[in-house]
PDB file of N, CA and C in Angstrom:
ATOM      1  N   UNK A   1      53.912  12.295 -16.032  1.00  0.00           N
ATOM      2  CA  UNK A   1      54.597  13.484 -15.564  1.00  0.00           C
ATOM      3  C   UNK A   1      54.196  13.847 -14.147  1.00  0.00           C
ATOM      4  N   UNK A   2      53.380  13.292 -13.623  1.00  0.00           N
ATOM      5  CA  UNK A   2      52.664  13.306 -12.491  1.00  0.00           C
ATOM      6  C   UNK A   2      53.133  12.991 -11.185  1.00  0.00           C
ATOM      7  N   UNK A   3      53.865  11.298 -11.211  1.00  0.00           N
ATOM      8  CA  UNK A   3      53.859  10.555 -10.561  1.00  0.00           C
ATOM      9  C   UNK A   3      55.214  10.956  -9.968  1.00  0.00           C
ATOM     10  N   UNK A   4      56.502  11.611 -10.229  1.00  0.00           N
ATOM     11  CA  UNK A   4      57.620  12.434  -9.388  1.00  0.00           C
ATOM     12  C   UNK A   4      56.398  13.158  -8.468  1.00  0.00           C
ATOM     13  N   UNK A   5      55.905  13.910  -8.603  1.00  0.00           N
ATOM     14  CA  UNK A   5      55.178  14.888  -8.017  1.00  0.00           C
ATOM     15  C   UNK A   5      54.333  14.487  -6.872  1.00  0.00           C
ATOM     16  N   UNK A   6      53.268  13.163  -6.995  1.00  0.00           N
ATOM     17  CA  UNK A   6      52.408  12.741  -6.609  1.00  0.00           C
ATOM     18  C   UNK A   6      52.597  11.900  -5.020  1.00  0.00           C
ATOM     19  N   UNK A   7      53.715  11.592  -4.427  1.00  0.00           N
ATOM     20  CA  UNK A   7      54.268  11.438  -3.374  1.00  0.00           C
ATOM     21  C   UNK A   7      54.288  11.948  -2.328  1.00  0.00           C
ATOM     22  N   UNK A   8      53.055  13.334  -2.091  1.00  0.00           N
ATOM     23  CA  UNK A   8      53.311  14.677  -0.716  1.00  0.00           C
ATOM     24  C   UNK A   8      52.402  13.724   0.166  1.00  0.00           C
ATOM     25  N   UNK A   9      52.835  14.046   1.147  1.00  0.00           N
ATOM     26  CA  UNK A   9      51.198  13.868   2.810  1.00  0.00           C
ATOM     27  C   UNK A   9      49.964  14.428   1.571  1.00  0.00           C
ATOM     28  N   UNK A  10      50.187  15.643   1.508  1.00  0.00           N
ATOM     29  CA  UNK A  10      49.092  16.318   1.126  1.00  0.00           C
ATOM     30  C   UNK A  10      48.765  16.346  -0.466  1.00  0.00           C
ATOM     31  N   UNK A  11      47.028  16.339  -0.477  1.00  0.00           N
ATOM     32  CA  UNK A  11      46.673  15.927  -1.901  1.00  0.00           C
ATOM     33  C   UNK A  11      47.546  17.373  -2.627  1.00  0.00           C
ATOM     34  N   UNK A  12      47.507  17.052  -3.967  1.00  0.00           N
ATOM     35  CA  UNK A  12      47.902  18.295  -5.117  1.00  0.00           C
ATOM     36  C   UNK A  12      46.910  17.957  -5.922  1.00  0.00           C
ATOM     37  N   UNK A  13      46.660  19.107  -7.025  1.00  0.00           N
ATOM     38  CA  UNK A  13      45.646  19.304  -7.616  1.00  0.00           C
ATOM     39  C   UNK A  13      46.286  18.839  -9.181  1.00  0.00           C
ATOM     40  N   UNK A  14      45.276  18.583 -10.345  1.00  0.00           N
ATOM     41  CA  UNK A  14      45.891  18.332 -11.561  1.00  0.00           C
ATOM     42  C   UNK A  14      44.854  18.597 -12.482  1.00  0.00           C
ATOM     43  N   UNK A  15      44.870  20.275 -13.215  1.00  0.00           N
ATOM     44  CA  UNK A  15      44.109  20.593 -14.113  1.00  0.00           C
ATOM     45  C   UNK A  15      44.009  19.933 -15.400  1.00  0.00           C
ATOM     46  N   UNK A  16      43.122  19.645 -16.246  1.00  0.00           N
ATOM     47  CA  UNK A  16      42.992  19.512 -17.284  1.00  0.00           C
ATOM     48  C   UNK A  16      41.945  19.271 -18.250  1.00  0.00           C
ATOM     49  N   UNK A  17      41.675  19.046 -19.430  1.00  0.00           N
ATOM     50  CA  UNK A  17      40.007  19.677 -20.073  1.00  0.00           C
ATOM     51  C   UNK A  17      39.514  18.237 -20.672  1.00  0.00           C
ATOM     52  N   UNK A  18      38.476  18.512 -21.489  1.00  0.00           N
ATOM     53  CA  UNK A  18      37.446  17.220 -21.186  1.00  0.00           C
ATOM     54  C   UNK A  18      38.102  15.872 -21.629  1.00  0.00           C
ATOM     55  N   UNK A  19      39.068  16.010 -22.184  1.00  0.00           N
ATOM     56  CA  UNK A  19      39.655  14.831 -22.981  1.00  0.00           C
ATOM     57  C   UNK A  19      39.862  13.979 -22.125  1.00  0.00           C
ATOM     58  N   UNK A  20      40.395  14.533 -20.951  1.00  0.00           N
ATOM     59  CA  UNK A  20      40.930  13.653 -19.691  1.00  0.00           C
ATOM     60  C   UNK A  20      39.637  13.230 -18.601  1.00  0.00           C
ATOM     61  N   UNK A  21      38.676  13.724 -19.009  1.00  0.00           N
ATOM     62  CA  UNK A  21      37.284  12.887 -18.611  1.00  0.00           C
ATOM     63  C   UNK A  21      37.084  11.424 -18.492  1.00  0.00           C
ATOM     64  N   UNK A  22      38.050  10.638 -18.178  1.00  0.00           N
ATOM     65  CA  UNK A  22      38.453   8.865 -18.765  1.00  0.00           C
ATOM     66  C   UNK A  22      38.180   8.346 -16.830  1.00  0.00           C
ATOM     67  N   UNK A  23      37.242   7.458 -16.374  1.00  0.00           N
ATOM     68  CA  UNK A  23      37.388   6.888 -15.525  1.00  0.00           C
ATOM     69  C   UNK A  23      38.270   6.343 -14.958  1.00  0.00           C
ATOM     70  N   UNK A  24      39.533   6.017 -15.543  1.00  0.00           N
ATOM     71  CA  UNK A  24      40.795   4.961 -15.927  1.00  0.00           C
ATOM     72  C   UNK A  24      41.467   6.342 -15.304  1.00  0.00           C
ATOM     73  N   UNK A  25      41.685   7.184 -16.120  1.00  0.00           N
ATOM     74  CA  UNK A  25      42.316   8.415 -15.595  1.00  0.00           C
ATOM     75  C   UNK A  25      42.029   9.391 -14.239  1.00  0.00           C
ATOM     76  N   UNK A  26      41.371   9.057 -13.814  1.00  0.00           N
ATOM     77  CA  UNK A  26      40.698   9.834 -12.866  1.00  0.00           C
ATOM     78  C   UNK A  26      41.069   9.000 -11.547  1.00  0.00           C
ATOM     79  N   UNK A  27      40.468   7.392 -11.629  1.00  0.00           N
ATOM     80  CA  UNK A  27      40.848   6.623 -10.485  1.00  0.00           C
ATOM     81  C   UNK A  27      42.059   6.672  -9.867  1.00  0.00           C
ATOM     82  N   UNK A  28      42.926   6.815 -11.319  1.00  0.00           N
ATOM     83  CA  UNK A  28      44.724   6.701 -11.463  1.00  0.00           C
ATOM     84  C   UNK A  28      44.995   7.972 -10.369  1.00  0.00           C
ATOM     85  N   UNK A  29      44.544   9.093 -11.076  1.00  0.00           N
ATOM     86  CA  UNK A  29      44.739  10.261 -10.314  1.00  0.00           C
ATOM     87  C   UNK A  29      44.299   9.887  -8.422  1.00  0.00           C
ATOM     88  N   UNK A  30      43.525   9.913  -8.792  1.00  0.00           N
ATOM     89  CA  UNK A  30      43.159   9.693  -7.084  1.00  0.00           C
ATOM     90  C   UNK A  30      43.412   8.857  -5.888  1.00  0.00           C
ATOM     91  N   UNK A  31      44.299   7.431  -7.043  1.00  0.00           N
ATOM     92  CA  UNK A  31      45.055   6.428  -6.373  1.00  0.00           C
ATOM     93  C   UNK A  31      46.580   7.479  -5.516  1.00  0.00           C
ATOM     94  N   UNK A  32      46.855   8.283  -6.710  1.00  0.00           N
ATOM     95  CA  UNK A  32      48.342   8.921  -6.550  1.00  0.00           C
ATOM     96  C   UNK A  32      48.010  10.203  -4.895  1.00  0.00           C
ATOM     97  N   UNK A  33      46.692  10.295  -4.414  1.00  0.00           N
ATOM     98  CA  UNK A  33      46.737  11.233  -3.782  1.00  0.00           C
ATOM     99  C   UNK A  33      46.645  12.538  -4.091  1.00  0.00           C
ATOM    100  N   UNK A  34      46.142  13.132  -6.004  1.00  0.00           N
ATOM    101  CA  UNK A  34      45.791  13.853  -6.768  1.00  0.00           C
ATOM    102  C   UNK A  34      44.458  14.282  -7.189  1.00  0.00           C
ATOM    103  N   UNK A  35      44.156  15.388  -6.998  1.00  0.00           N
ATOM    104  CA  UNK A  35      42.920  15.741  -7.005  1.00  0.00           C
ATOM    105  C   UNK A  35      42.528  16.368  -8.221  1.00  0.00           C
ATOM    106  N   UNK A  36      41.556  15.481  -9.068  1.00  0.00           N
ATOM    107  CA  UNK A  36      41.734  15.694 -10.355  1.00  0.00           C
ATOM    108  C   UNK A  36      40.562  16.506 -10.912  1.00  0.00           C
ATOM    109  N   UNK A  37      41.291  17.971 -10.834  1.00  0.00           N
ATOM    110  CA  UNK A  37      40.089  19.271 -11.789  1.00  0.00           C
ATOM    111  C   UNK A  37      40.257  19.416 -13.063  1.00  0.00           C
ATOM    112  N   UNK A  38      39.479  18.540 -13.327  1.00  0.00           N
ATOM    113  CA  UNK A  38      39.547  17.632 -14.537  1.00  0.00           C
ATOM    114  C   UNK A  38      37.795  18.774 -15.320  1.00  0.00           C
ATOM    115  N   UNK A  39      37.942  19.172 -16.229  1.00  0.00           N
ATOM    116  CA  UNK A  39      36.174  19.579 -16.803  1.00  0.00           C
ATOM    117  C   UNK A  39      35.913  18.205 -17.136  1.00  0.00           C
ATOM    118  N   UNK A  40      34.094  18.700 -16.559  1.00  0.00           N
ATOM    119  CA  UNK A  40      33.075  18.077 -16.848  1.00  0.00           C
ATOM    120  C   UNK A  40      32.636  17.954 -18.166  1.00  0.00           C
ATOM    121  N   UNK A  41      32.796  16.108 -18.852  1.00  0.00           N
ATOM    122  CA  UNK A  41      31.769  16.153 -19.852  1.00  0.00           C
ATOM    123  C   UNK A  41      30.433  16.330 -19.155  1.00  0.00           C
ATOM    124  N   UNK A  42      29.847  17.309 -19.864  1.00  0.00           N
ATOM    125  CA  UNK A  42      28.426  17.599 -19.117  1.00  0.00           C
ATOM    126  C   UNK A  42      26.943  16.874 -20.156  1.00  0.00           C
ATOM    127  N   UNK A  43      27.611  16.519 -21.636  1.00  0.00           N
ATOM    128  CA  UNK A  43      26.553  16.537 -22.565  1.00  0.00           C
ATOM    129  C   UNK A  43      26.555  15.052 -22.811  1.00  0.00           C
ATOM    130  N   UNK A  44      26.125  14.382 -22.995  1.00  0.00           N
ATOM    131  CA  UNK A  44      26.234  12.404 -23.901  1.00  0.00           C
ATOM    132  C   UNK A  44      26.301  11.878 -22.437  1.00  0.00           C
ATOM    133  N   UNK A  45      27.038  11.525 -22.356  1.00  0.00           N
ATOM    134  CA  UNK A  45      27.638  10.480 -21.261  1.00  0.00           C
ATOM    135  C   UNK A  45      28.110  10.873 -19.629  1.00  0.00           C
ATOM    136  N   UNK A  46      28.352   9.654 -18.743  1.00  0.00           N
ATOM    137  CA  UNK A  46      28.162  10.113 -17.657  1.00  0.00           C
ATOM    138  C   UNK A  46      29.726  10.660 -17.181  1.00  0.00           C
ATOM    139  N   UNK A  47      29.705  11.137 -16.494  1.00  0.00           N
ATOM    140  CA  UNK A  47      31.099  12.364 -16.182  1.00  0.00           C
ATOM    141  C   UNK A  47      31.920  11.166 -15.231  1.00  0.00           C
ATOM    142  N   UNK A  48      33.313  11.077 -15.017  1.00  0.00           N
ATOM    143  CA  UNK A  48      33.792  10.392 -13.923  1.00  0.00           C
ATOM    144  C   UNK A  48      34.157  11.219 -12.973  1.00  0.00           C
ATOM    145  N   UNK A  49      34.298  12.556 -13.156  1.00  0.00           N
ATOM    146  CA  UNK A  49      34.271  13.777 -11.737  1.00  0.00           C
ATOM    147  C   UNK A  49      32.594  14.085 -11.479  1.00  0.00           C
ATOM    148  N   UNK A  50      33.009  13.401 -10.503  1.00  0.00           N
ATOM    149  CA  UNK A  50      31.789  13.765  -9.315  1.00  0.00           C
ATOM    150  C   UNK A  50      31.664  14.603  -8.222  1.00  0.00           C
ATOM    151  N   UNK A  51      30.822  14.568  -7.404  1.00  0.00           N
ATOM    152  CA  UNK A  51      30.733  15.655  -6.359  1.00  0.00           C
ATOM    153  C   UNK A  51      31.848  15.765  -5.274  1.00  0.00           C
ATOM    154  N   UNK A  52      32.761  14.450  -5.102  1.00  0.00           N
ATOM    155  CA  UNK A  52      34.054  14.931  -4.313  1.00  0.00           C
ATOM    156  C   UNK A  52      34.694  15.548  -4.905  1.00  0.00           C
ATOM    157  N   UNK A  53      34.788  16.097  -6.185  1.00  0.00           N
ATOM    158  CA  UNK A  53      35.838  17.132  -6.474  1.00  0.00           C
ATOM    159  C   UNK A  53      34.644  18.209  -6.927  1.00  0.00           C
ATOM    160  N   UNK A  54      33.690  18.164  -7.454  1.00  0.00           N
ATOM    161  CA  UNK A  54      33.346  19.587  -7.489  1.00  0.00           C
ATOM    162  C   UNK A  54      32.460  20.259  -6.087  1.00  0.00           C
ATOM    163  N   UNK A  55      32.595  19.290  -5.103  1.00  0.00           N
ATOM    164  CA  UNK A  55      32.155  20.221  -4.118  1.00  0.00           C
ATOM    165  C   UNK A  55      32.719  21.284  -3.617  1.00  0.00           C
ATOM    166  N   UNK A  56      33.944  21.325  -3.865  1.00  0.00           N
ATOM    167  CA  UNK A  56      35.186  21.912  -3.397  1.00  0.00           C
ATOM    168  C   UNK A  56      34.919  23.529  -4.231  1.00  0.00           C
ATOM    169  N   UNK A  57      35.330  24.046  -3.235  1.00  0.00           N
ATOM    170  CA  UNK A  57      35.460  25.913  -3.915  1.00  0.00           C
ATOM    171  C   UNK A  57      36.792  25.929  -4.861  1.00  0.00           C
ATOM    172  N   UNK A  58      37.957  24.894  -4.456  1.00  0.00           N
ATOM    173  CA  UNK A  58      39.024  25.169  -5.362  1.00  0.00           C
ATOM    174  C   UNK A  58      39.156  24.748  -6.796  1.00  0.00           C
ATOM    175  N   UNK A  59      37.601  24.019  -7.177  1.00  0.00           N
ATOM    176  CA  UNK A  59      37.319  23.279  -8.163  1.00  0.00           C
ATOM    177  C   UNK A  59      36.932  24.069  -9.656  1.00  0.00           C
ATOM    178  N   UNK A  60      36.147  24.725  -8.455  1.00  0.00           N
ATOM    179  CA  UNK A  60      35.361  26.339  -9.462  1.00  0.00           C
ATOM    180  C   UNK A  60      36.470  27.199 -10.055  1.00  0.00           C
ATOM    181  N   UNK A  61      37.083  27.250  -9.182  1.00  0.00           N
ATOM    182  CA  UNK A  61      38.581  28.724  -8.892  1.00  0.00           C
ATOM    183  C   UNK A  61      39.645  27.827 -10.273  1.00  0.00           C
ATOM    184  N   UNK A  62      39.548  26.637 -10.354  1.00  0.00           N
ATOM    185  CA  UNK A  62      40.652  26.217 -10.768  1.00  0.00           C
ATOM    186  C   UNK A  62      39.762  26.459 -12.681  1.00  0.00           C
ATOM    187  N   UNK A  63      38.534  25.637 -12.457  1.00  0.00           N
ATOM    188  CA  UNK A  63      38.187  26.206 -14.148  1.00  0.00           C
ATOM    189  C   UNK A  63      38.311  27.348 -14.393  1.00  0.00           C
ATOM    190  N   UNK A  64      37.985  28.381 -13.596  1.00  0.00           N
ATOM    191  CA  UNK A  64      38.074  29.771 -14.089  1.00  0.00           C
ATOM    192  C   UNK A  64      39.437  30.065 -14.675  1.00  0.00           C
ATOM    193  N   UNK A  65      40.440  29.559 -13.627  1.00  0.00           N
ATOM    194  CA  UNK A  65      41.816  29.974 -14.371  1.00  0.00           C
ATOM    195  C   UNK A  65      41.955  29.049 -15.459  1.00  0.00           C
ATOM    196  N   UNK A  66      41.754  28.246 -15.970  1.00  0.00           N
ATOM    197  CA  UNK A  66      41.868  27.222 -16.980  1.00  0.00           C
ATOM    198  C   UNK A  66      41.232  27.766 -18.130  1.00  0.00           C
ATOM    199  N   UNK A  67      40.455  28.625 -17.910  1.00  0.00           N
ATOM    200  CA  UNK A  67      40.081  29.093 -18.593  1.00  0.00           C
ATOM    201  C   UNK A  67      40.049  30.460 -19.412  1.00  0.00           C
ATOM    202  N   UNK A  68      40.511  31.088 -18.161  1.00  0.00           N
ATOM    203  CA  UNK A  68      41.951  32.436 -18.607  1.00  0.00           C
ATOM    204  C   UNK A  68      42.921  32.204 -19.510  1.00  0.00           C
ATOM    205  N   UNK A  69      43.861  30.780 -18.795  1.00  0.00           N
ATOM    206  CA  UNK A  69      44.640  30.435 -19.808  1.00  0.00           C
ATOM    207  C   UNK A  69      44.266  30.048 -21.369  1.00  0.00           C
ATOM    208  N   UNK A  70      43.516  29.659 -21.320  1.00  0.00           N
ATOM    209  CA  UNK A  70      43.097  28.699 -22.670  1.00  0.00           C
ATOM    210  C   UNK A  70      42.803  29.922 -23.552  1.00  0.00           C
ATOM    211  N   UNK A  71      42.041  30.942 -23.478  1.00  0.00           N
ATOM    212  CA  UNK A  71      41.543  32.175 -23.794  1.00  0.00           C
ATOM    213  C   UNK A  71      42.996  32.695 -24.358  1.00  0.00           C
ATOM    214  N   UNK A  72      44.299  32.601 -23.391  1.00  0.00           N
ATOM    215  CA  UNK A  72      45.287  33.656 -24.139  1.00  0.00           C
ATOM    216  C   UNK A  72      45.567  33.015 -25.327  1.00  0.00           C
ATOM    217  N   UNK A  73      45.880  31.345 -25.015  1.00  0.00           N
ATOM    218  CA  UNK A  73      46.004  30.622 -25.783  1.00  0.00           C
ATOM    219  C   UNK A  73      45.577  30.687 -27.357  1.00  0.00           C
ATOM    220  N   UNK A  74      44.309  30.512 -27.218  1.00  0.00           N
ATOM    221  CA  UNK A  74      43.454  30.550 -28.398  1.00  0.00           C
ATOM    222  C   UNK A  74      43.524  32.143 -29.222  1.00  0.00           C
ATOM    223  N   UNK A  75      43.977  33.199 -28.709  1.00  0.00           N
ATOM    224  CA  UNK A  75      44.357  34.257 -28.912  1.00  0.00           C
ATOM    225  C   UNK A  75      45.560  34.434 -30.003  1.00  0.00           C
ATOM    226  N   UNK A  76      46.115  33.764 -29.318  1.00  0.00           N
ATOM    227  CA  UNK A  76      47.625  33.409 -29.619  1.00  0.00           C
ATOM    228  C   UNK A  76      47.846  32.509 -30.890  1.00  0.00           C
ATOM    229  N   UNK A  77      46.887  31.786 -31.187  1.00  0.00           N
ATOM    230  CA  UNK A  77      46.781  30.678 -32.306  1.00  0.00           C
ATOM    231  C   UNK A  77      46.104  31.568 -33.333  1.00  0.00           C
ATOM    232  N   UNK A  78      45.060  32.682 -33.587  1.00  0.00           N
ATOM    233  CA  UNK A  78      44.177  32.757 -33.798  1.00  0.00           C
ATOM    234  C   UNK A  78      44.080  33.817 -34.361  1.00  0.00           C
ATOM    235  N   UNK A  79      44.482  35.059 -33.671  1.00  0.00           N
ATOM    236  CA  UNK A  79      44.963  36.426 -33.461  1.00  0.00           C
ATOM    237  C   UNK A  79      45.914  36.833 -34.386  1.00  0.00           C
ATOM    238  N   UNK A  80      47.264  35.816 -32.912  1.00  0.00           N
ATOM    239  CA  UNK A  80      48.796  36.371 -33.686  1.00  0.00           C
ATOM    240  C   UNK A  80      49.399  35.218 -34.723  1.00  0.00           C
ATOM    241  N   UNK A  81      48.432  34.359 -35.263  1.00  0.00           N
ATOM    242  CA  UNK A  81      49.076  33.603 -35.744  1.00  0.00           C
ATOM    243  C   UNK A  81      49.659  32.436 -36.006  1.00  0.00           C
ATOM    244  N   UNK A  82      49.863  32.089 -34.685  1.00  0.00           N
ATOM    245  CA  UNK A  82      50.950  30.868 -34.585  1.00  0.00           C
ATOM    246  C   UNK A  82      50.296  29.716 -34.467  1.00  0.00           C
ATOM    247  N   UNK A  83      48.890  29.539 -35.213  1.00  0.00           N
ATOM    248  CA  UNK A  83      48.244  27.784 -34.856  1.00  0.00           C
ATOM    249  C   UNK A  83      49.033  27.165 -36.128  1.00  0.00           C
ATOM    250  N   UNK A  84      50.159  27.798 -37.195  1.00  0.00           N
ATOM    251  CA  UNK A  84      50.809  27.209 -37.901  1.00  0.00           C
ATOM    252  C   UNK A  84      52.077  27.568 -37.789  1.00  0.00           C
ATOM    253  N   UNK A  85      53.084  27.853 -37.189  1.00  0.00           N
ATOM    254  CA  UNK A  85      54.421  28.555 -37.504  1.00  0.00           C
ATOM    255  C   UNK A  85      54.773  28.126 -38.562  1.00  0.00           C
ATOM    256  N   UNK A  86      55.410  29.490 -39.089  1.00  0.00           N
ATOM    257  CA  UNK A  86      56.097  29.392 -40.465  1.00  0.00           C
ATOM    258  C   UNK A  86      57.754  29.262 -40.166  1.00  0.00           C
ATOM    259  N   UNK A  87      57.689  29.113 -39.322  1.00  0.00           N
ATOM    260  CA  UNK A  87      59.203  28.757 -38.516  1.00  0.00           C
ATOM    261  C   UNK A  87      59.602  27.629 -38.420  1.00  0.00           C
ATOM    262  N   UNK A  88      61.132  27.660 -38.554  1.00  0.00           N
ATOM    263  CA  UNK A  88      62.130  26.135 -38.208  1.00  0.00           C
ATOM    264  C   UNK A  88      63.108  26.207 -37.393  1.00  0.00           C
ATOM    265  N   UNK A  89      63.243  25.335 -36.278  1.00  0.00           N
ATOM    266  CA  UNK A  89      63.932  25.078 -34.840  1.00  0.00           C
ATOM    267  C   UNK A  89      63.335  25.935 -33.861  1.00  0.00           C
ATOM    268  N   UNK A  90      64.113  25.065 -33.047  1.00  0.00           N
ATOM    269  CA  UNK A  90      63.773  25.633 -31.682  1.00  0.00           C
ATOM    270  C   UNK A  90      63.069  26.938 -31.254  1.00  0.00           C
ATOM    271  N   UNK A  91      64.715  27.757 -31.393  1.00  0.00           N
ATOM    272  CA  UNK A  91      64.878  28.969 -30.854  1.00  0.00           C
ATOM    273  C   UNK A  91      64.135  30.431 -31.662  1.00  0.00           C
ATOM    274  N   UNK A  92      63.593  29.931 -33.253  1.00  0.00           N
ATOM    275  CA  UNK A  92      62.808  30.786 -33.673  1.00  0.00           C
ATOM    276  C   UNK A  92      61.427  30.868 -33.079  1.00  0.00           C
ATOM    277  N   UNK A  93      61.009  29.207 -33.235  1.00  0.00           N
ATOM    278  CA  UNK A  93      60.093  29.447 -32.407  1.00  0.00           C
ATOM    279  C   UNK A  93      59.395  29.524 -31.103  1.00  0.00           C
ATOM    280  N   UNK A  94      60.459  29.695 -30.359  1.00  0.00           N
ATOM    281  CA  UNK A  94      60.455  30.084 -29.233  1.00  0.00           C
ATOM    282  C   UNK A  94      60.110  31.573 -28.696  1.00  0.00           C
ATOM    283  N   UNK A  95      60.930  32.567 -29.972  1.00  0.00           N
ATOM    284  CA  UNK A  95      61.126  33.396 -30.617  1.00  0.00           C
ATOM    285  C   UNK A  95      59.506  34.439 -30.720  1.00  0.00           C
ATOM    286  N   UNK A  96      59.292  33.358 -31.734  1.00  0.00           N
ATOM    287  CA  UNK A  96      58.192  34.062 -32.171  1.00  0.00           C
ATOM    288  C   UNK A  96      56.215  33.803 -31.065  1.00  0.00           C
ATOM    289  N   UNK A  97      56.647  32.641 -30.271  1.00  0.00           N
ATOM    290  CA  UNK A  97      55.726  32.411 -29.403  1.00  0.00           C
ATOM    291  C   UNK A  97      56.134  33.770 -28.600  1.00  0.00           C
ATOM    292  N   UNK A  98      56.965  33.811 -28.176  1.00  0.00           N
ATOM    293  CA  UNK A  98      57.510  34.689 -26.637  1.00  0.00           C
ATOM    294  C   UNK A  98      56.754  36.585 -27.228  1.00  0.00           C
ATOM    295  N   UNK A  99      57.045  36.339 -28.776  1.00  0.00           N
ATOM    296  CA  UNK A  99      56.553  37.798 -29.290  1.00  0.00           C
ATOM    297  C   UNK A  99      54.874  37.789 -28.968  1.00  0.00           C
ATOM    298  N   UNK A 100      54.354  36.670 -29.690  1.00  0.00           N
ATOM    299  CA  UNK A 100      52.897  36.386 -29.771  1.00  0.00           C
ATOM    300  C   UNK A 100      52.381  36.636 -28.125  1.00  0.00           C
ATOM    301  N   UNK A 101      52.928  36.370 -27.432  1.00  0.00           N
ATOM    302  CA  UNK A 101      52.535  36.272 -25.952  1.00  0.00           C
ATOM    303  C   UNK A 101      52.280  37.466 -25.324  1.00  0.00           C
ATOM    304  N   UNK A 102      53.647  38.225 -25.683  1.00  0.00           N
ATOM    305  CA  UNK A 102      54.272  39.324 -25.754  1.00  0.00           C
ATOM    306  C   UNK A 102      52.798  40.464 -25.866  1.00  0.00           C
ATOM    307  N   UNK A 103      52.574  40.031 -27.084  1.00  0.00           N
ATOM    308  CA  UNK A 103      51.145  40.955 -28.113  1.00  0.00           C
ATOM    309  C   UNK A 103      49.916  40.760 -27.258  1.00  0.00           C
ATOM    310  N   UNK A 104      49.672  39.522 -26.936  1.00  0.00           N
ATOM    311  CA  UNK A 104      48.771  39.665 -26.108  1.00  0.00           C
ATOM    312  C   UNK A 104      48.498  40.040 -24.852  1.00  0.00           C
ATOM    313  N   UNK A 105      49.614  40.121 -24.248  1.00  0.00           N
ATOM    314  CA  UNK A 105      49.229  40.645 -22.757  1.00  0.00           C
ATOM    315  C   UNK A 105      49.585  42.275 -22.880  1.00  0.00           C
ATOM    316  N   UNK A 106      49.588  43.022 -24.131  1.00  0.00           N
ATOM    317  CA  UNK A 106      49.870  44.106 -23.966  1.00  0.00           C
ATOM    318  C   UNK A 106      48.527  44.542 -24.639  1.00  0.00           C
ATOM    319  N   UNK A 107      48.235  43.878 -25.552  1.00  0.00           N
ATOM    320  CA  UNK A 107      46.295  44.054 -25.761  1.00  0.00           C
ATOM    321  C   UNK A 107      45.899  44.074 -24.425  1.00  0.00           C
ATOM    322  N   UNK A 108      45.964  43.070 -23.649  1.00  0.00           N
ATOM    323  CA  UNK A 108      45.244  42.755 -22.337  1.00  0.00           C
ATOM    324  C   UNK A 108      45.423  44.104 -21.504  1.00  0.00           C
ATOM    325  N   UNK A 109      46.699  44.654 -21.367  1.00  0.00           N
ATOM    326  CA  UNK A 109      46.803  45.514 -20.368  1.00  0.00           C
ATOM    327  C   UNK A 109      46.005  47.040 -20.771  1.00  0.00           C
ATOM    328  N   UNK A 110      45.592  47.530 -21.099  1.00  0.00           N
ATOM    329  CA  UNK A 110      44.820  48.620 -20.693  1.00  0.00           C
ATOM    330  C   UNK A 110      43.342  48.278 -19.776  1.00  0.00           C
ATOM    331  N   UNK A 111      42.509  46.888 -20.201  1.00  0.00           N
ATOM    332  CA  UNK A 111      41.911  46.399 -19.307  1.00  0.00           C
ATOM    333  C   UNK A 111      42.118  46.044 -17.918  1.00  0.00           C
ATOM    334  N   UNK A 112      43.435  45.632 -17.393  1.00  0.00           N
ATOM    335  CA  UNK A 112      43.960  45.189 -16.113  1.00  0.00           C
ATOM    336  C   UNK A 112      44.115  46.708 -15.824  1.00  0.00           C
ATOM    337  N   UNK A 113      44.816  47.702 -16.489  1.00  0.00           N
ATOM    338  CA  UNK A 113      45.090  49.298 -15.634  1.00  0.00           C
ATOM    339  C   UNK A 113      43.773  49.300 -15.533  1.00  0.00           C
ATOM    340  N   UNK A 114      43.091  49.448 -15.824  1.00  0.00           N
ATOM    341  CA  UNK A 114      41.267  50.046 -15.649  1.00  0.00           C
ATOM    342  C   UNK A 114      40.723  49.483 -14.491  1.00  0.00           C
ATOM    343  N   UNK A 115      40.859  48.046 -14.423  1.00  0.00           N
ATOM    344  CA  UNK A 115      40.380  47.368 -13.097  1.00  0.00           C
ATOM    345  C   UNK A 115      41.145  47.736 -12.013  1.00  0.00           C
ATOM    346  N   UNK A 116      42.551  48.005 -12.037  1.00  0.00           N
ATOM    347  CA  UNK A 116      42.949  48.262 -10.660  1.00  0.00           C
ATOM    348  C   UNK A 116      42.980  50.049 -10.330  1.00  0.00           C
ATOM    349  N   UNK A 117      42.686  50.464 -11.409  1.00  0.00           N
ATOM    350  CA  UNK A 117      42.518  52.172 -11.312  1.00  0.00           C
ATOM    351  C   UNK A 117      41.124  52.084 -10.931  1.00  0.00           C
TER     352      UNK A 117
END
């Protein structure tokens, strides 16, 4: 899904979590001109992101949001429900994600008014 994309002058970035920790995957990435903020296996074995990508400030910035996301995510599975839908096709569950989503960023928001008040 990458490789339309991977064609600029300039590098682009490509988040994703430890699974994609694969040397094979990483080289690939970096052949394409992709800069891969990829998490660190940090525990067993040796990591294939090294210090050219986590030297970078956008490296840090990028787990943090990866990690925002994953958080609503897991919310969302967990919370409202949906790590099984009891739903069939598409558009229900489209339906019922868009509600679940819905639920959570309206939990979320009295915290966001507070920070910017």
């Amino acid at each position: 899904m990458i490789e339309p994309r991977a064609d600029r002058p300039t590098a682009i970035t490509l988040g994703a979590d430890k699974a994609y920790d694969a040397e094979d995957f990483v080289n690939e990435l970096r052949l394409m001109n992709v800069m891969p903020h990829v998490a660190q296996k940090t525990s067993g074995r040796s990591s294939a992101i090294d210090g050219r990508t986590t030297r970078h400030g956008s490296y840090a910035v990028s787990q943090r949001i990866r990690k925002r996301i994953e958080e609503a995510f897991g919310w969302i599975k967990t919370v409202a429900g949906q790590e099984k839908t009891s739903f069939r096709g598409h558009d229900r569950v489209a339906l019922a994600f868009a509600f679940a989503a819905t639920a959570c960023n309206l939990v979320r928001l009295p915290k966001l008014i507070a920070e910017t008040g």
